[in-house]
N, C-alpha and C. Protein backbone atom coordinates (compact mmCIF):
# COMPACT_ATOMS: atom_id res chain seq x y z
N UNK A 1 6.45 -21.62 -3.48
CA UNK A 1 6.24 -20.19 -3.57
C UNK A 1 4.84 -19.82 -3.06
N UNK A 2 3.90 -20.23 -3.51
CA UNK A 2 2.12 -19.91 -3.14
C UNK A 2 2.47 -20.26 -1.43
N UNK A 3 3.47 -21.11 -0.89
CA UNK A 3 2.94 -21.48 0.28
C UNK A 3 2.93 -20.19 0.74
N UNK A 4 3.92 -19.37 0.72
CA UNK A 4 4.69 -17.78 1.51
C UNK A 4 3.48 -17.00 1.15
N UNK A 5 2.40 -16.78 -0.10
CA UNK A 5 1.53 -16.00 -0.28
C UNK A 5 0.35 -16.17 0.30
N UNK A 6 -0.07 -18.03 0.56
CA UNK A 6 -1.25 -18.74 1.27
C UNK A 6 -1.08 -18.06 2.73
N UNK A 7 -0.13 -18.83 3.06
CA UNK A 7 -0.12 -18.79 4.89
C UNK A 7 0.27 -17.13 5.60
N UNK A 8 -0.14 -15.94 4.68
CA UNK A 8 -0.22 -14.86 5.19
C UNK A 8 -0.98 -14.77 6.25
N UNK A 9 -0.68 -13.98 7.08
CA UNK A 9 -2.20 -13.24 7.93
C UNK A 9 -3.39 -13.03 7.43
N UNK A 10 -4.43 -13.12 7.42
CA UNK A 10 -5.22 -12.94 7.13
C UNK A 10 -6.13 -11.57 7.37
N UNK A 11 -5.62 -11.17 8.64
CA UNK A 11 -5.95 -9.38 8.52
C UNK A 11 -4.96 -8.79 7.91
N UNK A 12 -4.03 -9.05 7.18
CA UNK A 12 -3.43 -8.25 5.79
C UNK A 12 -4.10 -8.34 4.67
N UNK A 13 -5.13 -8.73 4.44
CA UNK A 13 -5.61 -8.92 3.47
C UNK A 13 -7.28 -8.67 3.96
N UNK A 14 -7.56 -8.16 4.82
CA UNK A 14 -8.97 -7.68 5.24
C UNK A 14 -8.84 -6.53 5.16
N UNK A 15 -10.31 -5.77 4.49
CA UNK A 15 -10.32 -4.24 4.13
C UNK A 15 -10.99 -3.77 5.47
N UNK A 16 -10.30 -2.21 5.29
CA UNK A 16 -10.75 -1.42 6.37
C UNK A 16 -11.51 0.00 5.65
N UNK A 17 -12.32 0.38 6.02
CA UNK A 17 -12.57 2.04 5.61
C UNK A 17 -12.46 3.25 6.43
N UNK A 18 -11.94 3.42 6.17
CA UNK A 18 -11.44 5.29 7.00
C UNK A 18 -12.19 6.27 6.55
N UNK A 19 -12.78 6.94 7.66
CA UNK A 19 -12.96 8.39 7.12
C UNK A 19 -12.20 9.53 7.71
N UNK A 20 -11.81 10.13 6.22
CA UNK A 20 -11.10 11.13 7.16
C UNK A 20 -11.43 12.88 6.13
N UNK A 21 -10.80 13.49 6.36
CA UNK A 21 -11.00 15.14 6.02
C UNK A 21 -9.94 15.47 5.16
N UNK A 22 -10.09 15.48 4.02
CA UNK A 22 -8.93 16.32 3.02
C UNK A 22 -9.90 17.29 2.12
N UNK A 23 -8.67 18.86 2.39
CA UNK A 23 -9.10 19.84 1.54
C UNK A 23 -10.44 20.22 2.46
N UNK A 24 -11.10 20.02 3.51
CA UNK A 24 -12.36 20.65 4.17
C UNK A 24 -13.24 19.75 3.64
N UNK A 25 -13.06 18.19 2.68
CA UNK A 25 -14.34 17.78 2.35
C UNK A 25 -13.90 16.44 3.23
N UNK A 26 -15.10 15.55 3.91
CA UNK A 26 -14.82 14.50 4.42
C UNK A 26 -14.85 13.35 3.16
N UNK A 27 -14.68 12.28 3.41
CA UNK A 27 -14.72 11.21 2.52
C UNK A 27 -13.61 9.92 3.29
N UNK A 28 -14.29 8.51 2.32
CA UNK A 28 -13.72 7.74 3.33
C UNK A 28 -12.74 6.99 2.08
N UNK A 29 -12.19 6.12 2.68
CA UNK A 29 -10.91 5.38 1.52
C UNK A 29 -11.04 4.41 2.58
N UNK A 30 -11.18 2.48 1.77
CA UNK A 30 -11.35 2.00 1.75
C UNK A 30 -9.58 0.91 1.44
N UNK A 31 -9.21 0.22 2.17
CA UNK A 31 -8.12 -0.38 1.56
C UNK A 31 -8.08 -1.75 2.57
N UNK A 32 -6.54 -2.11 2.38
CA UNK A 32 -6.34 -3.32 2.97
C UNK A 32 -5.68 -3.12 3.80
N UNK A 33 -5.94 -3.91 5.65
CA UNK A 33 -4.92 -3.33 6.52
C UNK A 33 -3.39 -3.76 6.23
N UNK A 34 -2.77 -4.32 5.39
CA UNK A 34 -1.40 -4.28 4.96
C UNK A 34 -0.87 -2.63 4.56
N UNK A 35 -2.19 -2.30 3.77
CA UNK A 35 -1.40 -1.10 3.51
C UNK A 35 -2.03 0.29 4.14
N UNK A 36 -3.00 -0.03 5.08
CA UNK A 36 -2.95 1.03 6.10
C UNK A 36 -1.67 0.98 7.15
N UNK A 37 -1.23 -0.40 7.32
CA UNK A 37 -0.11 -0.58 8.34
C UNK A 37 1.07 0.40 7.64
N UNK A 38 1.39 0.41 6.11
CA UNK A 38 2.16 0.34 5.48
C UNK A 38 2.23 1.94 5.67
N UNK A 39 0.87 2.78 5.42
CA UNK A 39 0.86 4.21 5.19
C UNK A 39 1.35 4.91 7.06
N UNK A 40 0.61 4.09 8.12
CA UNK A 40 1.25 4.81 8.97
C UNK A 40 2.48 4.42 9.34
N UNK A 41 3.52 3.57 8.42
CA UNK A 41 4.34 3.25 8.66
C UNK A 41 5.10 4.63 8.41
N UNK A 42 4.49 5.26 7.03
CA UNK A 42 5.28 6.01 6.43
C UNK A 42 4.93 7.40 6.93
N UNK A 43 4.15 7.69 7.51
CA UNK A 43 3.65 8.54 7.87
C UNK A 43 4.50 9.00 9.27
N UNK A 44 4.62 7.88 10.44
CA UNK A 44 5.56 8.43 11.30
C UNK A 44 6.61 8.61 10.80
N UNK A 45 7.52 7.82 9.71
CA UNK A 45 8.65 8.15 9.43
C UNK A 45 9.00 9.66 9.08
N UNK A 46 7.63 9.97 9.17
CA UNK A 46 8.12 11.56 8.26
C UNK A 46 7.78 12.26 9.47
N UNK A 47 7.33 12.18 10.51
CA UNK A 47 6.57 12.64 11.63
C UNK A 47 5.46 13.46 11.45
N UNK A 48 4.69 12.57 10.88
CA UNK A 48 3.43 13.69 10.47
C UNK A 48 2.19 11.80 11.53
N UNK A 49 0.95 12.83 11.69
CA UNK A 49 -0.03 11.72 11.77
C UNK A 49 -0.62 11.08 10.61
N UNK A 50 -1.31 9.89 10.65
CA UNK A 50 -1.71 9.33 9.45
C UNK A 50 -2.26 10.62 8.30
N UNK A 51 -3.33 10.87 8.96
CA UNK A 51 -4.64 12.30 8.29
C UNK A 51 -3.59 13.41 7.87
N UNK A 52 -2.98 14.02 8.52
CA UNK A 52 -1.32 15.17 8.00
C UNK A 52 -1.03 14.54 6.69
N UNK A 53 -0.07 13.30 6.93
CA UNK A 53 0.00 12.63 6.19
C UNK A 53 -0.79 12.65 4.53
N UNK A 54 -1.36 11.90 4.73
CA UNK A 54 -2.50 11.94 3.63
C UNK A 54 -2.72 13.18 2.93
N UNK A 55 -3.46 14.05 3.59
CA UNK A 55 -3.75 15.66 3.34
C UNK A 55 -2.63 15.94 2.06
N UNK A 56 -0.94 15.77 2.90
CA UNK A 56 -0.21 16.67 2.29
C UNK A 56 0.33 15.72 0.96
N UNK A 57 -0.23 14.06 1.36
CA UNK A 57 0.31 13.99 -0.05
C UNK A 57 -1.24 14.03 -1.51
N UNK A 58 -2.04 14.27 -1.06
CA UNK A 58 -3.30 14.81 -1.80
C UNK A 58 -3.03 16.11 -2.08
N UNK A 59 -2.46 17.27 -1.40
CA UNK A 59 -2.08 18.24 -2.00
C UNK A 59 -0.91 18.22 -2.95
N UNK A 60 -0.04 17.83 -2.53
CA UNK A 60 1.12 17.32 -3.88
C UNK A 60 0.59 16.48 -4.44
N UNK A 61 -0.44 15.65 -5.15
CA UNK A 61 -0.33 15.14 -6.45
C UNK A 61 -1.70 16.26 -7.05
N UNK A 62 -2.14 16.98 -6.16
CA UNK A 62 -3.25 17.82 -6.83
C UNK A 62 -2.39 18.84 -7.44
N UNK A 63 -1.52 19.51 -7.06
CA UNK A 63 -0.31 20.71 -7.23
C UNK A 63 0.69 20.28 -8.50
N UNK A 64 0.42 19.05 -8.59
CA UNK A 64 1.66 17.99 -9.92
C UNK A 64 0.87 17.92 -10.92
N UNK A 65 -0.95 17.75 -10.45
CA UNK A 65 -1.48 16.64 -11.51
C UNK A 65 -2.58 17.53 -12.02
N UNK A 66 -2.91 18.81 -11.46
CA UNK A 66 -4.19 19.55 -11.18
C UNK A 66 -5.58 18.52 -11.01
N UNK A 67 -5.16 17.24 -10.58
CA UNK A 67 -6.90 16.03 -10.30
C UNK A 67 -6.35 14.98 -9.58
N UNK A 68 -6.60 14.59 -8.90
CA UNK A 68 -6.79 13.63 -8.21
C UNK A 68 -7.68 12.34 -8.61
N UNK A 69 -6.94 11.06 -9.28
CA UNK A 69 -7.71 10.67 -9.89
C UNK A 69 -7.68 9.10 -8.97
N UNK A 70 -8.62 8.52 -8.78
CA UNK A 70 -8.66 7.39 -7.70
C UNK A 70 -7.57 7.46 -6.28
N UNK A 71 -8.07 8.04 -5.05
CA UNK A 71 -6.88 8.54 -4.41
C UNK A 71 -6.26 7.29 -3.57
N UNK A 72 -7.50 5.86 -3.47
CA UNK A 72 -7.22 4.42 -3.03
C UNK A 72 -6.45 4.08 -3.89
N UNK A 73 -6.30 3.91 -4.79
CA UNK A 73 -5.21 3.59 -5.85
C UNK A 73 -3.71 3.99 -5.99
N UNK A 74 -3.73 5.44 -5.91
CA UNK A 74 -2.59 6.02 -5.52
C UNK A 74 -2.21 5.35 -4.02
N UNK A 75 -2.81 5.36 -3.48
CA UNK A 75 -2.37 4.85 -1.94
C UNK A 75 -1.69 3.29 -2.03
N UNK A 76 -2.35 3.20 -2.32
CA UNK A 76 -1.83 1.22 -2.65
C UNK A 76 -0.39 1.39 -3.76
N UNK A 77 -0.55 1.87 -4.91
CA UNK A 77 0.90 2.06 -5.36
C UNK A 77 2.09 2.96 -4.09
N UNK A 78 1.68 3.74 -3.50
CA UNK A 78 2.30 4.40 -2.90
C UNK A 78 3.43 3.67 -1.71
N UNK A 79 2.18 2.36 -1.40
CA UNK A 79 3.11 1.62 -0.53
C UNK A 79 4.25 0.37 -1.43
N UNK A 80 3.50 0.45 -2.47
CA UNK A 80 3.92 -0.67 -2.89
C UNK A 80 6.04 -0.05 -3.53
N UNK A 81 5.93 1.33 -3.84
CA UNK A 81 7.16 1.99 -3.92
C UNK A 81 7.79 1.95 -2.64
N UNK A 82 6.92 2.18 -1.36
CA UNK A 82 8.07 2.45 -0.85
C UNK A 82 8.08 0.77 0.07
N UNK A 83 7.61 -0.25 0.26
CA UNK A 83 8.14 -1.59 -0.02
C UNK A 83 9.74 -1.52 -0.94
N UNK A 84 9.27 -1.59 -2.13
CA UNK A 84 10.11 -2.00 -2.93
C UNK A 84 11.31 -1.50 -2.41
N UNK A 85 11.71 -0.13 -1.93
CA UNK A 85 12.71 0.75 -1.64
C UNK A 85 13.68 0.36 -0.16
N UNK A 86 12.44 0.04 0.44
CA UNK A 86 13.03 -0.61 1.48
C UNK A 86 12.82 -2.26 1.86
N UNK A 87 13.24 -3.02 0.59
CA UNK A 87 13.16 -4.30 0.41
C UNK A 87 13.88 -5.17 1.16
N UNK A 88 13.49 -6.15 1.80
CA UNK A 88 14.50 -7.02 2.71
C UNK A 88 14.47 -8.46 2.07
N UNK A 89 15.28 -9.65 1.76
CA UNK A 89 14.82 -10.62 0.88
C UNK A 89 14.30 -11.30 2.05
N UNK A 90 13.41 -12.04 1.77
CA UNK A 90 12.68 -13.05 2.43
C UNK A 90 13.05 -14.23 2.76
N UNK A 91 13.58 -14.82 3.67
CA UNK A 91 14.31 -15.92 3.48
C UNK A 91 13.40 -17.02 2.72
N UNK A 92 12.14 -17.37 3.49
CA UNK A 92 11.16 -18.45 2.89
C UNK A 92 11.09 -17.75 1.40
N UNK A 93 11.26 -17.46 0.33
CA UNK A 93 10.78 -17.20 -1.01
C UNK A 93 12.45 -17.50 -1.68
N UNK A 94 12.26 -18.53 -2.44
CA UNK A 94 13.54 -18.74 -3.26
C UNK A 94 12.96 -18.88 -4.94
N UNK A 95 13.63 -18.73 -5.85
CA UNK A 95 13.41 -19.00 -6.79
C UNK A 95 13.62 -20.01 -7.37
N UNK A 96 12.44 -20.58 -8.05
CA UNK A 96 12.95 -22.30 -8.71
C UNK A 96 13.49 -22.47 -9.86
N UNK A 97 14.52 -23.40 -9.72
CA UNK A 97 15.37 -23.44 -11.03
C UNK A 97 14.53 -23.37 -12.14
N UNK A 98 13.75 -24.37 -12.31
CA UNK A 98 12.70 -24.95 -13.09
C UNK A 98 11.24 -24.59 -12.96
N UNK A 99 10.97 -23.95 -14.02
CA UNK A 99 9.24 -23.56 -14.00
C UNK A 99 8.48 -24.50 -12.93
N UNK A 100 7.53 -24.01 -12.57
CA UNK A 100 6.47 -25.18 -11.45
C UNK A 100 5.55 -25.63 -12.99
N UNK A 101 5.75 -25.35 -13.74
CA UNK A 101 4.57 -25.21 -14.41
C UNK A 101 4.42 -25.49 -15.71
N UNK A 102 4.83 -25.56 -16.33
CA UNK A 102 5.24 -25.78 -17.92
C UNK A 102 4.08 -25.62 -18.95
N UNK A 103 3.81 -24.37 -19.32
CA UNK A 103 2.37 -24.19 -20.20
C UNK A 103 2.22 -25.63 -21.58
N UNK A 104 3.50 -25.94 -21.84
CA UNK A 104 3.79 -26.94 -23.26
C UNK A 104 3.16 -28.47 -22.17
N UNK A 105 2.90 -28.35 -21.51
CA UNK A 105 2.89 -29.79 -20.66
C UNK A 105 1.46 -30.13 -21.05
């Protein structure tokens, strides 16, 4: 199992920082390019640009939540839903009959 998590890319797991403009204030968000790949994944799907994107979903959770509370955070769950949603099984990842591990050992 660790092998499928080890032998990732390694720019999926390197941070990037963006700056961009929401609401008229600039500011930057900081993440991992897995899930910048992940946000303009989702972002064309809807046909908006990354920054559109973003904007309008900072205005819907400000309009839901009246605050915006860690907006890198929200972003990273954000992909991680829509992963899940559009899940494909992995062939390399199987599950082992038997614990790897046995805490009683």
């Amino acid at each position: 199992m660790c092998h499928l998590f080890a032998h990732q890319p390694q720019r999926d797991y390197e941070s990037q920082t963006r700056s961009l403009r929401i609401g008229g204030h600039c500011t930057s968000i900081r993440l991992e390019m897995a899930f910048w790949d992940t946000l303009e994944e989702i972002a064309a799907r809807e046909g908006m640009s990354l920054g559109k994107f973003l904007t309008t979903l900072y205005n819907e959770v400000l309009d839901h939540h009246g605050e915006v509370n860690n907006f890198a955070s929200l972003l990273r769950c954000s992909c991680l839903i829509y992963r899940s949603r559009s899940m494909v099984a992995v062939p390399d990842f199987k599950v082992a009959a038997q614990p790897i591990l046995d805490a009683a050992e």
